[in-house]
N, C-alpha and C. Protein backbone atom coordinates (compact mmCIF):
# COMPACT_ATOMS: atom_id res chain seq x y z
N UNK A 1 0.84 -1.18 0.00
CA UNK A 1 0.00 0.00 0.00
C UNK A 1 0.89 1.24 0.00
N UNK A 2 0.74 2.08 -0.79
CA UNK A 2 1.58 3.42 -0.97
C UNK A 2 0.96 4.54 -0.29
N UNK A 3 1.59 4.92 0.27
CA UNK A 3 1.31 6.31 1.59
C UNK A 3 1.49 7.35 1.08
N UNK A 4 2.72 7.19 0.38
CA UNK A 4 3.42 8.54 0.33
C UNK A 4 2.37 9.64 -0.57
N UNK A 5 1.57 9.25 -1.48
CA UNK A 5 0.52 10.26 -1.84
C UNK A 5 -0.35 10.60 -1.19
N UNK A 6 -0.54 9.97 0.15
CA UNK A 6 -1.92 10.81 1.34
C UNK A 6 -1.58 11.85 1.73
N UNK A 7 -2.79 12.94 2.13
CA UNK A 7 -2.92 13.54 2.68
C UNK A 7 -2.36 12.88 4.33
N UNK A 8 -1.58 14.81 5.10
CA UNK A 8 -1.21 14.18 6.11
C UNK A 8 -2.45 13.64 7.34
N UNK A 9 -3.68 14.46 6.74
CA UNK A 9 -5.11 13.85 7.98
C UNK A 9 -5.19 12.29 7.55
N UNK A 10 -5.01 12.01 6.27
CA UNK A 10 -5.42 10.71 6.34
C UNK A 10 -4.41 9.81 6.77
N UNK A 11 -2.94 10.11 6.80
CA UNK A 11 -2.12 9.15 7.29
C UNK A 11 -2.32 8.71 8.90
N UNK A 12 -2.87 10.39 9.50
CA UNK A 12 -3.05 10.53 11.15
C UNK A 12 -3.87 9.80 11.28
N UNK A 13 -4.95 9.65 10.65
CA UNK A 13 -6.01 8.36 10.87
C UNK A 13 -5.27 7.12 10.63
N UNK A 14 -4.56 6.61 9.84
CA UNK A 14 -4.50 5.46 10.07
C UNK A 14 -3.09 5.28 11.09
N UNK A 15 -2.63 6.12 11.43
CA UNK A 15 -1.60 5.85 12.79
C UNK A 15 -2.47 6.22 13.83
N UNK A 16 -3.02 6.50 13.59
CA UNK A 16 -4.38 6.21 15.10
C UNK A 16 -4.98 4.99 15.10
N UNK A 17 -4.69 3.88 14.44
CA UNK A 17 -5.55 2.90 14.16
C UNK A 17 -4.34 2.05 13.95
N UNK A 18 -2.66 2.57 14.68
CA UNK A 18 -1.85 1.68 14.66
C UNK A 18 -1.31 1.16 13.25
N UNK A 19 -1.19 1.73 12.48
CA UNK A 19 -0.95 1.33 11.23
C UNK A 19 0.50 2.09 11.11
N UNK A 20 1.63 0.68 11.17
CA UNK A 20 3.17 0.81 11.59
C UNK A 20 3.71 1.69 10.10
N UNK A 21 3.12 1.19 9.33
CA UNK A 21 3.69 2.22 7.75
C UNK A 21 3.10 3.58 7.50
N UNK A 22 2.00 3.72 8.03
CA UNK A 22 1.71 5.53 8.47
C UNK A 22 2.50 5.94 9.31
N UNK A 23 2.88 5.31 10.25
CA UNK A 23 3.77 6.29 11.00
C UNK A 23 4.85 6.29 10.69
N UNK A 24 5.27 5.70 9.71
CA UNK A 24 6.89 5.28 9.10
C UNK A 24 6.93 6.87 8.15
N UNK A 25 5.70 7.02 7.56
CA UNK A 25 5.44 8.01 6.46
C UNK A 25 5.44 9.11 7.12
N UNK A 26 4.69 9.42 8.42
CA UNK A 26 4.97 10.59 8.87
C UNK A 26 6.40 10.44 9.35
N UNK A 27 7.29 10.22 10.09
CA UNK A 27 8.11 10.26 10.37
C UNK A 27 9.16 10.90 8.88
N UNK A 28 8.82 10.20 7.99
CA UNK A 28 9.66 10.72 6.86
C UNK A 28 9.90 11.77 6.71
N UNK A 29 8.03 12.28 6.56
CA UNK A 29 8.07 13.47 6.60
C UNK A 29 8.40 14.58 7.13
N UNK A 30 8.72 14.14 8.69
CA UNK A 30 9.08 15.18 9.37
C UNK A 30 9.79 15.46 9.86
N UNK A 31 10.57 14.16 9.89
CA UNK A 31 11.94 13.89 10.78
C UNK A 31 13.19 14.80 10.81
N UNK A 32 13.31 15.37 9.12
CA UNK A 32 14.85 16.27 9.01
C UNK A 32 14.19 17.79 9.80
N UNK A 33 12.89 18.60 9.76
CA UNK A 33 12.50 19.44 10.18
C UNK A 33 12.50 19.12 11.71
N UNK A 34 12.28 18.49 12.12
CA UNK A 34 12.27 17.88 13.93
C UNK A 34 13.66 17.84 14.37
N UNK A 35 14.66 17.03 13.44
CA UNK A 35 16.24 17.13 14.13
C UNK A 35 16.81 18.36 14.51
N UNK A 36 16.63 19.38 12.97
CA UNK A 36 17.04 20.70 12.64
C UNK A 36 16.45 21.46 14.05
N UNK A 37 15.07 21.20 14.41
CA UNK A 37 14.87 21.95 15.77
C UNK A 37 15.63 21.82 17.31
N UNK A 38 15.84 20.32 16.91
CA UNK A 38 15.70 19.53 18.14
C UNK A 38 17.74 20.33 18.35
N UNK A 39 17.95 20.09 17.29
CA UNK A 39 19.70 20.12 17.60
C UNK A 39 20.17 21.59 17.62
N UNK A 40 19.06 23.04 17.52
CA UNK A 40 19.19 23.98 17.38
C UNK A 40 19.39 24.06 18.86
N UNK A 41 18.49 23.43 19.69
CA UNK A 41 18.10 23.87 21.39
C UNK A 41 19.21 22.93 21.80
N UNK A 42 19.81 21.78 21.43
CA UNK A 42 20.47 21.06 22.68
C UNK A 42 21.88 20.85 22.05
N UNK A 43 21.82 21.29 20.80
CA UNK A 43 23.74 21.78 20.36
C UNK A 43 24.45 20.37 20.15
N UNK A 44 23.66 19.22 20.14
CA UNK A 44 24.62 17.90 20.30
C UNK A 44 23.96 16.89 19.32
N UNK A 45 24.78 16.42 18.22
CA UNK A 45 23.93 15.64 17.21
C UNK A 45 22.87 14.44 17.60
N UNK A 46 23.62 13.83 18.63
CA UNK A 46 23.18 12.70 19.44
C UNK A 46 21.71 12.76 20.14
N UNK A 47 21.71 13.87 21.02
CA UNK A 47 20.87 14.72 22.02
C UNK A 47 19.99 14.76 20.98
N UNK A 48 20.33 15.55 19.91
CA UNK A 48 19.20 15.70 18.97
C UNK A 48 18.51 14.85 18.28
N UNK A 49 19.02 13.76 18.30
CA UNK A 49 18.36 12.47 17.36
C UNK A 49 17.67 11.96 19.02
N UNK A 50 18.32 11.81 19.83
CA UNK A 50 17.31 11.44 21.30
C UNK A 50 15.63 11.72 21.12
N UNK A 51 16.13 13.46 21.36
CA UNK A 51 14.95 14.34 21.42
C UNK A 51 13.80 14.12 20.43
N UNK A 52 13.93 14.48 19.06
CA UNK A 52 13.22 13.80 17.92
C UNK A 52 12.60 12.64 17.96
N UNK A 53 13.38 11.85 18.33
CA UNK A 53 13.26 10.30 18.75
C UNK A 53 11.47 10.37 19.49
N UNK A 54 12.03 10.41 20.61
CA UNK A 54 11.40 11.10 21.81
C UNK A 54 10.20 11.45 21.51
N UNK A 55 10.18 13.08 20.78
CA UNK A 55 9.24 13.70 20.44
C UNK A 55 8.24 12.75 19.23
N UNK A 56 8.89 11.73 18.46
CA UNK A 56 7.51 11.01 17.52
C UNK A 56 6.99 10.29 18.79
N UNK A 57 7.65 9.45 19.07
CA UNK A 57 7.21 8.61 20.43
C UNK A 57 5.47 9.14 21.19
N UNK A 58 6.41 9.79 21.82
CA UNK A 58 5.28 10.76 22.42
C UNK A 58 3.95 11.14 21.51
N UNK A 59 3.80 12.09 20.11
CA UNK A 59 2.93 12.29 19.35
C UNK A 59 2.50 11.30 18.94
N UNK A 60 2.82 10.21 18.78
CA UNK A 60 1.83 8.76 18.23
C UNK A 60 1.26 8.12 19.21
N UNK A 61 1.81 7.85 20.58
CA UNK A 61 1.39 7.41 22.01
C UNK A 61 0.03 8.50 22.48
N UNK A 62 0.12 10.01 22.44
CA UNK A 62 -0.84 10.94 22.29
C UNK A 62 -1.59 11.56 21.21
N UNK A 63 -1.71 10.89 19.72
CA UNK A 63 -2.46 11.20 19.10
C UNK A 63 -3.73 11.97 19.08
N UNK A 64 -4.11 10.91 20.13
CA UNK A 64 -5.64 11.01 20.22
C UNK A 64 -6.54 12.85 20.60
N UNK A 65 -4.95 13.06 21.66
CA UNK A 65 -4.88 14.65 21.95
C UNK A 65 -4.69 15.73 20.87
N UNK A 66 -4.46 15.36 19.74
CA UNK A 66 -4.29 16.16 18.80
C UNK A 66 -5.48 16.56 18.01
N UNK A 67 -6.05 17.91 18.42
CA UNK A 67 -7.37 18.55 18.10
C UNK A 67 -7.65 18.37 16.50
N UNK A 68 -6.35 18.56 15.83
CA UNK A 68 -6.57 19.48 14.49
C UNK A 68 -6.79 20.84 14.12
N UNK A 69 -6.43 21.77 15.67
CA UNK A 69 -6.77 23.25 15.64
C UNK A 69 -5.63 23.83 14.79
N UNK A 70 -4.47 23.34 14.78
CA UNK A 70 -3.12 23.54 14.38
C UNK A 70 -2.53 22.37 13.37
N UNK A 71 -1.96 22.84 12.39
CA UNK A 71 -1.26 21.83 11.85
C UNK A 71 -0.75 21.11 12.47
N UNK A 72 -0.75 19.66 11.78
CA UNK A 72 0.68 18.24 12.50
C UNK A 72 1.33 18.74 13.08
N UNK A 73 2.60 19.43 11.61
CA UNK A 73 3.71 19.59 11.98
C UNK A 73 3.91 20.90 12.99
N UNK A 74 2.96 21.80 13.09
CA UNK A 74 3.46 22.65 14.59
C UNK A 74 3.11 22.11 15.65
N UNK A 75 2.12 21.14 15.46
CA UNK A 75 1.71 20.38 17.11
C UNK A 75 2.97 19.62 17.51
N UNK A 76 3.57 18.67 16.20
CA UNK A 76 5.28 17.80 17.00
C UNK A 76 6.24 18.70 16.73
N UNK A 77 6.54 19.87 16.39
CA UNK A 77 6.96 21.12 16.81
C UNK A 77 7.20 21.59 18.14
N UNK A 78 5.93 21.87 18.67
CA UNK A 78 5.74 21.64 20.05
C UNK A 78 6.55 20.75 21.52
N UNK A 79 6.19 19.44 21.01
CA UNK A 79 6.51 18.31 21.23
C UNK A 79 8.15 18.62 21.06
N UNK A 80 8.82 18.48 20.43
CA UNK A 80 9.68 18.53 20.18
C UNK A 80 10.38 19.32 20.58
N UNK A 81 10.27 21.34 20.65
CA UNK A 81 10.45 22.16 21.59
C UNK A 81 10.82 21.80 22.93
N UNK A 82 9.56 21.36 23.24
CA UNK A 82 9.44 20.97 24.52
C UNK A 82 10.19 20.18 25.23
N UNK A 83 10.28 19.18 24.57
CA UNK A 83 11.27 18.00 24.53
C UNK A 83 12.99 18.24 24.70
N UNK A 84 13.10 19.31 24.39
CA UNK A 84 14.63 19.45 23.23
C UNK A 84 15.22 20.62 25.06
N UNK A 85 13.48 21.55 24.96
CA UNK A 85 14.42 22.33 26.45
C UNK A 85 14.77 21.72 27.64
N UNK A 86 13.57 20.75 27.59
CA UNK A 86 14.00 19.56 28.97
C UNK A 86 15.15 19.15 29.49
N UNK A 87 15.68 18.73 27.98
CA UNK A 87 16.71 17.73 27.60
C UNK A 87 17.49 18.83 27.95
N UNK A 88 17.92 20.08 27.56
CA UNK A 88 18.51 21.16 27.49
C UNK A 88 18.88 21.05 29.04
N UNK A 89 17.90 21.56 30.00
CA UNK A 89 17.79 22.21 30.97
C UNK A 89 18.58 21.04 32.04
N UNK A 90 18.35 19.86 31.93
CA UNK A 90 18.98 18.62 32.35
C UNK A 90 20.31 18.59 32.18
N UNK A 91 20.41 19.19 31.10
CA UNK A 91 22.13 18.89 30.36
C UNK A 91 23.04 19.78 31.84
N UNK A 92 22.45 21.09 31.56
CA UNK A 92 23.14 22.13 32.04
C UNK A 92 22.81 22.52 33.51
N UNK A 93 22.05 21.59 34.18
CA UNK A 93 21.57 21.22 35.57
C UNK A 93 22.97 20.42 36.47
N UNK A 94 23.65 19.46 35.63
CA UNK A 94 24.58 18.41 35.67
C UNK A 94 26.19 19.30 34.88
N UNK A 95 26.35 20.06 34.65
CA UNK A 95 27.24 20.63 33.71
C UNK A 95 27.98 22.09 34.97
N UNK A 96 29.33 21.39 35.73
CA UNK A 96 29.50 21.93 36.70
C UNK A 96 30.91 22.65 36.14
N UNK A 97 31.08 23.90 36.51
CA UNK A 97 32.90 24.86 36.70
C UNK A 97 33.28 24.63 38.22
N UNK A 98 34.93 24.00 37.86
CA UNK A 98 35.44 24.48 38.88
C UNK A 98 35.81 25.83 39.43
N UNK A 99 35.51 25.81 40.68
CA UNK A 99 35.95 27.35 41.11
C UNK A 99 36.98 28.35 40.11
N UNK A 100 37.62 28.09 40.00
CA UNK A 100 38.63 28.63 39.29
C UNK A 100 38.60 28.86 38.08
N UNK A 101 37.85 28.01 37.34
CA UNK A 101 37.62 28.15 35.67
C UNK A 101 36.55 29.31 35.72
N UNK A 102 35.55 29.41 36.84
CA UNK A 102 34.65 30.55 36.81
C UNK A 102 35.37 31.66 36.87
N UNK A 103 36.19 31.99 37.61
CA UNK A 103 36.67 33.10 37.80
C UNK A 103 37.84 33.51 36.10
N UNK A 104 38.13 32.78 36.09
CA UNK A 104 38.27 33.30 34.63
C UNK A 104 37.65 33.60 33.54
N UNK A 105 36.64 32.97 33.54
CA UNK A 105 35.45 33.35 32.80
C UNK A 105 34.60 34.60 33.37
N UNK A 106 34.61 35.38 34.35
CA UNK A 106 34.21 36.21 35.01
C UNK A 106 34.46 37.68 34.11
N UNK A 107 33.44 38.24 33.26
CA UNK A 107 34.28 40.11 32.75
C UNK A 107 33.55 40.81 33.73
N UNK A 108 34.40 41.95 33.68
CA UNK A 108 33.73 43.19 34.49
C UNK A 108 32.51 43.72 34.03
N UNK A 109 31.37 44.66 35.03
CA UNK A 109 30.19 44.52 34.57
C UNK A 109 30.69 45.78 33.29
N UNK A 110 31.43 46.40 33.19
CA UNK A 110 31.46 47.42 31.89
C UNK A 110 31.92 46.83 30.74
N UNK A 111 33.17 45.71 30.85
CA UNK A 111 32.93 45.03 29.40
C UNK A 111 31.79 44.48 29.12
N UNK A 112 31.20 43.63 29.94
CA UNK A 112 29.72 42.74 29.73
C UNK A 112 28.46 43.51 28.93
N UNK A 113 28.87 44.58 30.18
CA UNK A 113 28.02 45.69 29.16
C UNK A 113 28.13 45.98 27.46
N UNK A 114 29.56 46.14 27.50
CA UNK A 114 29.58 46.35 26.09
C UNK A 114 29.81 45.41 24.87
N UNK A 115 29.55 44.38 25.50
CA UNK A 115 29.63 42.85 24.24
C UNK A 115 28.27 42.98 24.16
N UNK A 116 26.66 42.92 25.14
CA UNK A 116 26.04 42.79 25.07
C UNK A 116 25.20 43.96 23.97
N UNK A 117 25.87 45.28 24.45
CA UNK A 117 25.39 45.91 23.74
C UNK A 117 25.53 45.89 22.29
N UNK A 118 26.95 45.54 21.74
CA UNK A 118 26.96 45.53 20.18
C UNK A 118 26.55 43.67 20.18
N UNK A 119 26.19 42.92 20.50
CA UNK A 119 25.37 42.03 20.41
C UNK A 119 23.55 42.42 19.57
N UNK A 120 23.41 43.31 20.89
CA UNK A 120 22.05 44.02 19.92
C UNK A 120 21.97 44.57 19.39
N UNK A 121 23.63 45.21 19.27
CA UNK A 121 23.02 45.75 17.59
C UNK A 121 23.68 45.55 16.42
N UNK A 122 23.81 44.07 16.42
CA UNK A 122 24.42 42.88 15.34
C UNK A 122 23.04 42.49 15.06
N UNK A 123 22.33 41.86 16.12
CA UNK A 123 20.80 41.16 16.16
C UNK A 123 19.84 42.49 15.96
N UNK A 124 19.75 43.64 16.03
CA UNK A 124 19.43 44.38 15.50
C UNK A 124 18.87 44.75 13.89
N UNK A 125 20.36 44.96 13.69
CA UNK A 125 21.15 45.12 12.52
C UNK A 125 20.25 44.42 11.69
N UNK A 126 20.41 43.02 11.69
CA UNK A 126 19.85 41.77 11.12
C UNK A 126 18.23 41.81 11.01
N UNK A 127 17.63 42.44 12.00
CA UNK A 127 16.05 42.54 12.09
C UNK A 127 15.61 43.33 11.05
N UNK A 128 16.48 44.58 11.47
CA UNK A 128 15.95 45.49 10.05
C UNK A 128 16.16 45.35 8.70
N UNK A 129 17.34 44.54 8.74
CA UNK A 129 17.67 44.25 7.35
C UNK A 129 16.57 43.19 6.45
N UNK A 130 15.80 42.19 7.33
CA UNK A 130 15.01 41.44 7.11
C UNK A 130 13.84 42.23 6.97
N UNK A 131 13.36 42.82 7.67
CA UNK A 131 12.36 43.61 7.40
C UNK A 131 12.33 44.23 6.57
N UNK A 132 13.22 44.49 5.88
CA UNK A 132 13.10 45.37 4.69
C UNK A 132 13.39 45.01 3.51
N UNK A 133 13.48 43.23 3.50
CA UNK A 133 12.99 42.41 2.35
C UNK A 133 11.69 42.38 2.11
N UNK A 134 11.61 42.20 0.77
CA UNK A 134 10.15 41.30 -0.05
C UNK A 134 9.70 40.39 1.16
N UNK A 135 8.45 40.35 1.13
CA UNK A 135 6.93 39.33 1.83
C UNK A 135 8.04 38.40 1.98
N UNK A 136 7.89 37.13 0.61
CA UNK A 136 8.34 36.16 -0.13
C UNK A 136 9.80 35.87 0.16
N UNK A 137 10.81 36.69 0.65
CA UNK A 137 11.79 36.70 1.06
C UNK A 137 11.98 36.14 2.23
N UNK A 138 11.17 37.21 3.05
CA UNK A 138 11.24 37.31 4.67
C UNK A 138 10.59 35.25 5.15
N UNK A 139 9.75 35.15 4.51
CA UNK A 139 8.96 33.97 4.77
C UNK A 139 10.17 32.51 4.37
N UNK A 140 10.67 32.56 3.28
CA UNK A 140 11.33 31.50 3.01
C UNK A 140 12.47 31.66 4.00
N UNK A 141 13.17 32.54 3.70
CA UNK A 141 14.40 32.95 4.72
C UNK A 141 14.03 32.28 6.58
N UNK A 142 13.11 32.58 7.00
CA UNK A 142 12.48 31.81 7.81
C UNK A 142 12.09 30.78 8.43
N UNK A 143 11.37 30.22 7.23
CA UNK A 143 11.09 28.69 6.95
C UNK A 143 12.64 27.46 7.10
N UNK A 144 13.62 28.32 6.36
CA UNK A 144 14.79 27.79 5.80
C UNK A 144 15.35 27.77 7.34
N UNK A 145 15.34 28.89 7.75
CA UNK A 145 16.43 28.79 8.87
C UNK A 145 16.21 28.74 10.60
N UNK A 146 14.96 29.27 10.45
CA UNK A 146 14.41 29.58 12.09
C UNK A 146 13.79 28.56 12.23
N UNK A 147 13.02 27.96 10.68
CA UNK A 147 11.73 26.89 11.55
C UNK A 147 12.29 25.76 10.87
N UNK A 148 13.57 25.46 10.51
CA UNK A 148 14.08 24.08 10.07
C UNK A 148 13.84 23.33 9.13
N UNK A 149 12.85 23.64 8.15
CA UNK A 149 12.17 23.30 7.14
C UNK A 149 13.03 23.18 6.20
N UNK A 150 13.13 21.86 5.60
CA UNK A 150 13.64 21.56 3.78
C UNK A 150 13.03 22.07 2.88
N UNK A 151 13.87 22.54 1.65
CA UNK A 151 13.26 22.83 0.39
C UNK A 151 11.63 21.84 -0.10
N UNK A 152 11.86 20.84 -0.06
CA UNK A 152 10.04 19.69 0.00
C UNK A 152 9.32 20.72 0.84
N UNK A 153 9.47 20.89 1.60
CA UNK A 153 8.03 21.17 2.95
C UNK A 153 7.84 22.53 3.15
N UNK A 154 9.02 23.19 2.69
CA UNK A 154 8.83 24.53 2.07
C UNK A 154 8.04 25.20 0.63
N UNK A 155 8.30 24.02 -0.19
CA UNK A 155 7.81 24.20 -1.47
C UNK A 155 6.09 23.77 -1.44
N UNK A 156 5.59 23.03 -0.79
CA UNK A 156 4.46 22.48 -0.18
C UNK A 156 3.34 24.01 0.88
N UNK A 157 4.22 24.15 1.66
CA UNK A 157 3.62 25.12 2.55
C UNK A 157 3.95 26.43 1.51
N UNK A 158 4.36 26.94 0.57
CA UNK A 158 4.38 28.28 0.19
C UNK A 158 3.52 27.88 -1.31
N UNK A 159 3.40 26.40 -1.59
CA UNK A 159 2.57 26.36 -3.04
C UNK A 159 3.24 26.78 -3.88
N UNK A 160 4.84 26.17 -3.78
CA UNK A 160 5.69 26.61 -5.61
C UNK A 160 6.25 25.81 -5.70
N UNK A 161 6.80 25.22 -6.77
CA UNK A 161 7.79 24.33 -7.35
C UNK A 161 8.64 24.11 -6.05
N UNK A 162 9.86 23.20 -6.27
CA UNK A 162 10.88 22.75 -5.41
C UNK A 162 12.03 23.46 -6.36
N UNK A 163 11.83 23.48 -7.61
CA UNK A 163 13.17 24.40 -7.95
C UNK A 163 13.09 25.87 -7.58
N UNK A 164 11.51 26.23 -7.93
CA UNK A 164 11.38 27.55 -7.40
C UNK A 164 11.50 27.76 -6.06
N UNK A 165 11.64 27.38 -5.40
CA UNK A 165 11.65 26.96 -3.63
C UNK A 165 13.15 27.35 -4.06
N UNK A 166 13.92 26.79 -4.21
CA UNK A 166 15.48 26.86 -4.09
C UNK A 166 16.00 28.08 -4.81
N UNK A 167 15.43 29.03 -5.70
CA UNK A 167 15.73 29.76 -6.42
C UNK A 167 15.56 30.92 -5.39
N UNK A 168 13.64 30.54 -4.87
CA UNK A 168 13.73 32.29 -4.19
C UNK A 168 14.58 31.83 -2.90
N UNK A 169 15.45 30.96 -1.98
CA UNK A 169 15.88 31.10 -1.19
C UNK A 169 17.36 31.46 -1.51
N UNK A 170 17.43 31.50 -3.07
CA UNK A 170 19.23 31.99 -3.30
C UNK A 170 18.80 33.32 -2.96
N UNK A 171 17.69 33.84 -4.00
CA UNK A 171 17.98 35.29 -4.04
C UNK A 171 17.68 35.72 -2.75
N UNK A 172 16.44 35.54 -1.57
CA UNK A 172 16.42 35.89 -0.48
C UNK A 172 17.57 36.30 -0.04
N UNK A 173 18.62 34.90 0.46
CA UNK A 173 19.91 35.67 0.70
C UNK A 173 20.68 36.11 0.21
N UNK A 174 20.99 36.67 -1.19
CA UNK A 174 21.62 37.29 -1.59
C UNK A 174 21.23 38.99 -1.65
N UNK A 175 19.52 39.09 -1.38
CA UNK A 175 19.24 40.20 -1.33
C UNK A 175 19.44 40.94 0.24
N UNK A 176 19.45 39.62 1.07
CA UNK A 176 19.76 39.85 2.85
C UNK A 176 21.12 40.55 2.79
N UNK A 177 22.14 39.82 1.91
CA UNK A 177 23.88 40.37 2.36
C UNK A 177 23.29 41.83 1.80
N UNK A 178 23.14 41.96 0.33
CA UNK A 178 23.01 43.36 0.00
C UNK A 178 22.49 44.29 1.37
N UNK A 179 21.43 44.06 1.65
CA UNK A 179 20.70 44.63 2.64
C UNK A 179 21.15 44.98 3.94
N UNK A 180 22.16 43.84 4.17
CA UNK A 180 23.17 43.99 5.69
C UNK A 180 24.16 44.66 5.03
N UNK A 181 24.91 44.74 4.07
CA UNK A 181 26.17 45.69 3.36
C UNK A 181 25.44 46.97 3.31
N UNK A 182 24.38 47.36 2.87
CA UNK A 182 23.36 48.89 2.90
C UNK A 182 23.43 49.05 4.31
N UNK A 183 23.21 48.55 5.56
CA UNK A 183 23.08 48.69 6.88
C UNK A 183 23.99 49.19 7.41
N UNK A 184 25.05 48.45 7.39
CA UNK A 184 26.19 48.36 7.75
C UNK A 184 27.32 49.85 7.39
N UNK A 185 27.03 50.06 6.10
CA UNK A 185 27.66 51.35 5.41
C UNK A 185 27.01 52.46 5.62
N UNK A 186 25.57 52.49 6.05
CA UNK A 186 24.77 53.61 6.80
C UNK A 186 24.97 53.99 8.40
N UNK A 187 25.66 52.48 8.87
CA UNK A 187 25.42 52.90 11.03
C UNK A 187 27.00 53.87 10.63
């Protein structure tokens, strides 16, 4: 039986009904977007395949909780988030300095001050420069990098080709550097 052409409601029905090759299919589907999150929050390839792991686990064991108010993929989004800070927060619960390594790591509060400050306005910098791309820009640029999404699931959620998917994400960033080089030559 071939999956891979369902709709994702109809696959959720039949992994609600335990059907081991629907959930093989979602997983396909979602798995490189779930790592990409999972390994953004816990920095460790391993951790991140855990977490993911984890996070289908969980969404097929709780299906049943899944309204349909929200897409799938932001509900094991969620899941996965969730999952990934846990894991996070655990890591760095257990993750001890010796006395001494702290104190070297210690700046005064006026340098601190001032890393932080041109910090924001690097991350700044970057906000406006985005903002002052094309719709179509701002959205793929996005998709691509904040919300972990492949060219497939990008090309799907924006309704264009997969080459066109890859085309507007060249020019996106090529219109971003322009845009941070305009920024940059104006502060």
């Amino acid at each position: 039986m071939a999956l891979t052409g369902l709709h994702i409601d109809q696959l959720l029905k039949l992994c609600k009904e335990g059907n081991s090759l629907a959930q093989m299919e979602v997983y396909n589907r979602y798995y490189l977007a779930m790592y990409n999150i999972a390994l953004r929050i816990v920095k460790q390839t391993d951790e991140a395949e855990d977490v993911m792991q984890e996070a289908f686990l969980t969404a097929f064991t709780k299906l049943d909780s899944y309204k349909g108010d929200a897409e799938f993929g932001a509900w094991l989004k969620r899941i996965v988030i969730n999952n990934g800070i846990s894991k996070y927060r655990k890591s760095q619960y257990f993750e001890t300095l010796e006395e001494d390594q702290r104190d070297d790591e210690i700046f005064d509060d006026e340098e601190t001050e001032r890393v932080e400050d041109f910090n924001q306005l690097k991350v700044n910098t970057v906000l406006d420069s985005i903002n002052n791309l094309k719709k179509n820009y701002k959205i793929v640029l996005n998709l691509y990098y904040i919300e972990g999404y492949d060219h497939e699931e990008i090309s799907e959620i924006m309704k264009i080709s997969y080459a066109n998917c890859r085309t507007l994400l060249s020019r996106a960033k090529e219109s971003l550097r322009k845009q941070l080089a305009k920024n940059k030559i104006e502060s």
